[in-house]
C-alpha atoms as a PDB file:
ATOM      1  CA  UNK A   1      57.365  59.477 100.578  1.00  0.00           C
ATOM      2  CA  UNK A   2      59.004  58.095 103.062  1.00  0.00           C
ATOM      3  CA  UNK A   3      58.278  54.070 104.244  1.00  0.00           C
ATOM      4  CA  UNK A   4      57.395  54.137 107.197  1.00  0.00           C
ATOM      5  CA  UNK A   5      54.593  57.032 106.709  1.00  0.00           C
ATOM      6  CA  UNK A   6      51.687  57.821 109.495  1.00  0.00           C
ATOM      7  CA  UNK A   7      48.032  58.810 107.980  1.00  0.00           C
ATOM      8  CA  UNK A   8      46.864  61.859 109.216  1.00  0.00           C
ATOM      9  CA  UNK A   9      43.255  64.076 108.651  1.00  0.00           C
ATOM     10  CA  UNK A  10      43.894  67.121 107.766  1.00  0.00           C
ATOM     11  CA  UNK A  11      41.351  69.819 107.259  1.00  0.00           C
ATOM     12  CA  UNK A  12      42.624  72.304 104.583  1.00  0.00           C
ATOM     13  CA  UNK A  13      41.085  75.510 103.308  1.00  0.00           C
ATOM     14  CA  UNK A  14      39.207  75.031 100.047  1.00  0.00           C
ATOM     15  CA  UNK A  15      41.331  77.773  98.333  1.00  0.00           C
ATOM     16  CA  UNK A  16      44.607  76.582  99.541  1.00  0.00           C
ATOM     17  CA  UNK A  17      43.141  72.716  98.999  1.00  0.00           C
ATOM     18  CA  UNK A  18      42.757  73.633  94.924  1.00  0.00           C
ATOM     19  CA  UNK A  19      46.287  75.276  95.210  1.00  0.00           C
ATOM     20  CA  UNK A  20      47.753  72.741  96.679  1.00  0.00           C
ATOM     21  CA  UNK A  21      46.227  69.875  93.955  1.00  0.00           C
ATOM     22  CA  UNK A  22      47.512  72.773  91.257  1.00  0.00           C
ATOM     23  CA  UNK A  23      51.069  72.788  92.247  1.00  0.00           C
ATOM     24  CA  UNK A  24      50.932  68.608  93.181  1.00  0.00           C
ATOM     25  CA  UNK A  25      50.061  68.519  89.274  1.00  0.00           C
ATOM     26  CA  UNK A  26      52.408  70.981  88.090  1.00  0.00           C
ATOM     27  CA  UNK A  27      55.458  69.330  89.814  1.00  0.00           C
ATOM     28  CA  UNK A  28      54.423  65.499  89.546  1.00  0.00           C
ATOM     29  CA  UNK A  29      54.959  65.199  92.968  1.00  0.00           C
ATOM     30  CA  UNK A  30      51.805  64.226  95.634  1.00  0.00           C
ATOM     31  CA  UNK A  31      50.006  66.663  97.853  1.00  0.00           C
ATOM     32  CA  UNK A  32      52.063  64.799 100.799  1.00  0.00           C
ATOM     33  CA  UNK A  33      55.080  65.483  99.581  1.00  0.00           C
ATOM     34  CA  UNK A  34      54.372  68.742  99.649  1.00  0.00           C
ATOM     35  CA  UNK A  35      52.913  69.138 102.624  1.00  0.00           C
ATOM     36  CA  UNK A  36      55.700  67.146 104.262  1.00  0.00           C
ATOM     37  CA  UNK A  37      58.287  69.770 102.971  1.00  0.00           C
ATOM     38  CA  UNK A  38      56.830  72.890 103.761  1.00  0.00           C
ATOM     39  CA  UNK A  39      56.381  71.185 107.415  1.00  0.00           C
ATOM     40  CA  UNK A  40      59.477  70.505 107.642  1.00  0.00           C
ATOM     41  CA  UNK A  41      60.829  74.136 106.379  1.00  0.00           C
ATOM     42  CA  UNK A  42      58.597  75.291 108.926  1.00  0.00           C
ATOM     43  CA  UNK A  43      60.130  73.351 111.481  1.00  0.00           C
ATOM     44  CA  UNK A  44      63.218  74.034 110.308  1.00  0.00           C
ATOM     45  CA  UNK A  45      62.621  77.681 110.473  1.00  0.00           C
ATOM     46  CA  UNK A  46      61.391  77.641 114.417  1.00  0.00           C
ATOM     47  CA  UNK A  47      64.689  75.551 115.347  1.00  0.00           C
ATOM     48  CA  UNK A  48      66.583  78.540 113.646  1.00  0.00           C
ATOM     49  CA  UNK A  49      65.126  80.705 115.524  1.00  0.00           C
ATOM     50  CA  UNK A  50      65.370  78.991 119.208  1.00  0.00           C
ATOM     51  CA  UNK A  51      68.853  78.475 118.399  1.00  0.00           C
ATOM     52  CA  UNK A  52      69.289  82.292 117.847  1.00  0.00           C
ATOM     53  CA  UNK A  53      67.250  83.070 120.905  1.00  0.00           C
ATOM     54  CA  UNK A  54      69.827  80.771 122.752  1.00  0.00           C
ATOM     55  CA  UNK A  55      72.670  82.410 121.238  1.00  0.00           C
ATOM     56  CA  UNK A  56      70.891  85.663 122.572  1.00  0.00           C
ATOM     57  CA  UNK A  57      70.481  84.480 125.606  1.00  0.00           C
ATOM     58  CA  UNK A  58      73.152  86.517 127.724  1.00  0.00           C
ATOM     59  CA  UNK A  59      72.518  89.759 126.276  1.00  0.00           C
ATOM     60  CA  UNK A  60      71.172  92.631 127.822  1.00  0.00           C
ATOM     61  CA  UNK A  61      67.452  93.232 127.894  1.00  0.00           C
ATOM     62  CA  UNK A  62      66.748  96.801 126.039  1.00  0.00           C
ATOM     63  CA  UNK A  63      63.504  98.365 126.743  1.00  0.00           C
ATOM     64  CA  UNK A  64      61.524  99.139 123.630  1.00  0.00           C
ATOM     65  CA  UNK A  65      60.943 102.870 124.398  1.00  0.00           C
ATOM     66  CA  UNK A  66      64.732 103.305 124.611  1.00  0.00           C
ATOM     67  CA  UNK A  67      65.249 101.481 121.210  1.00  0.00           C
ATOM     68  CA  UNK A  68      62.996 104.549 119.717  1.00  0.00           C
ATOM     69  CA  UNK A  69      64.714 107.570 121.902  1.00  0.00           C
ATOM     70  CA  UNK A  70      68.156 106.072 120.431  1.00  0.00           C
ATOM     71  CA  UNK A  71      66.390 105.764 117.379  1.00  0.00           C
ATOM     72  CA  UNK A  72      65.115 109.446 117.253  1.00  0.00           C
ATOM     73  CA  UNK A  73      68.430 111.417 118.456  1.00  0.00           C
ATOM     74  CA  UNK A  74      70.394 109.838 115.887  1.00  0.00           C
ATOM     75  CA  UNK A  75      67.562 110.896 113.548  1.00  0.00           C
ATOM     76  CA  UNK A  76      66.507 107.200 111.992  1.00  0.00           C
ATOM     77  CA  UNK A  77      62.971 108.039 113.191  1.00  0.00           C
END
């Protein structure tokens, strides 16, 4: 864990609480560390996805109901 670590309260669901000990156990690592990592996957995975939005940006906008009709007449619906 890293040094300079904050303490935080964090309620968990009882189910996902006993999975969490489970795996900690499993994988002789702490419940932080684990916690910390899928966090930071998380945020990892939203700052993927703004980027691609970004990259997106200048695109045109397609309306939904012509995504199906283009869908349909080339028969993929």
């Amino acid at each position: 864990m890293a040094q300079l670590s904050k303490r935080a309260t964090v309620y968990l669901d009882p189910d996902i609480h006993r999975a969490l000990k489970i795996k900690a156990a499993a994988t002789s690592r702490s419940m932080s560390e684990l916690i910390n990592e899928a966090i930071r996957l998380s945020l990892a995975e939203d700052a993927e996805d703004l980027a691609a939005f970004e990259e997106r940006a200048d695109e045109p906008l397609i309306a939904f109901e012509d995504v199906l009709k283009e869908l349909k007449r080339h028969g993929r619906l």
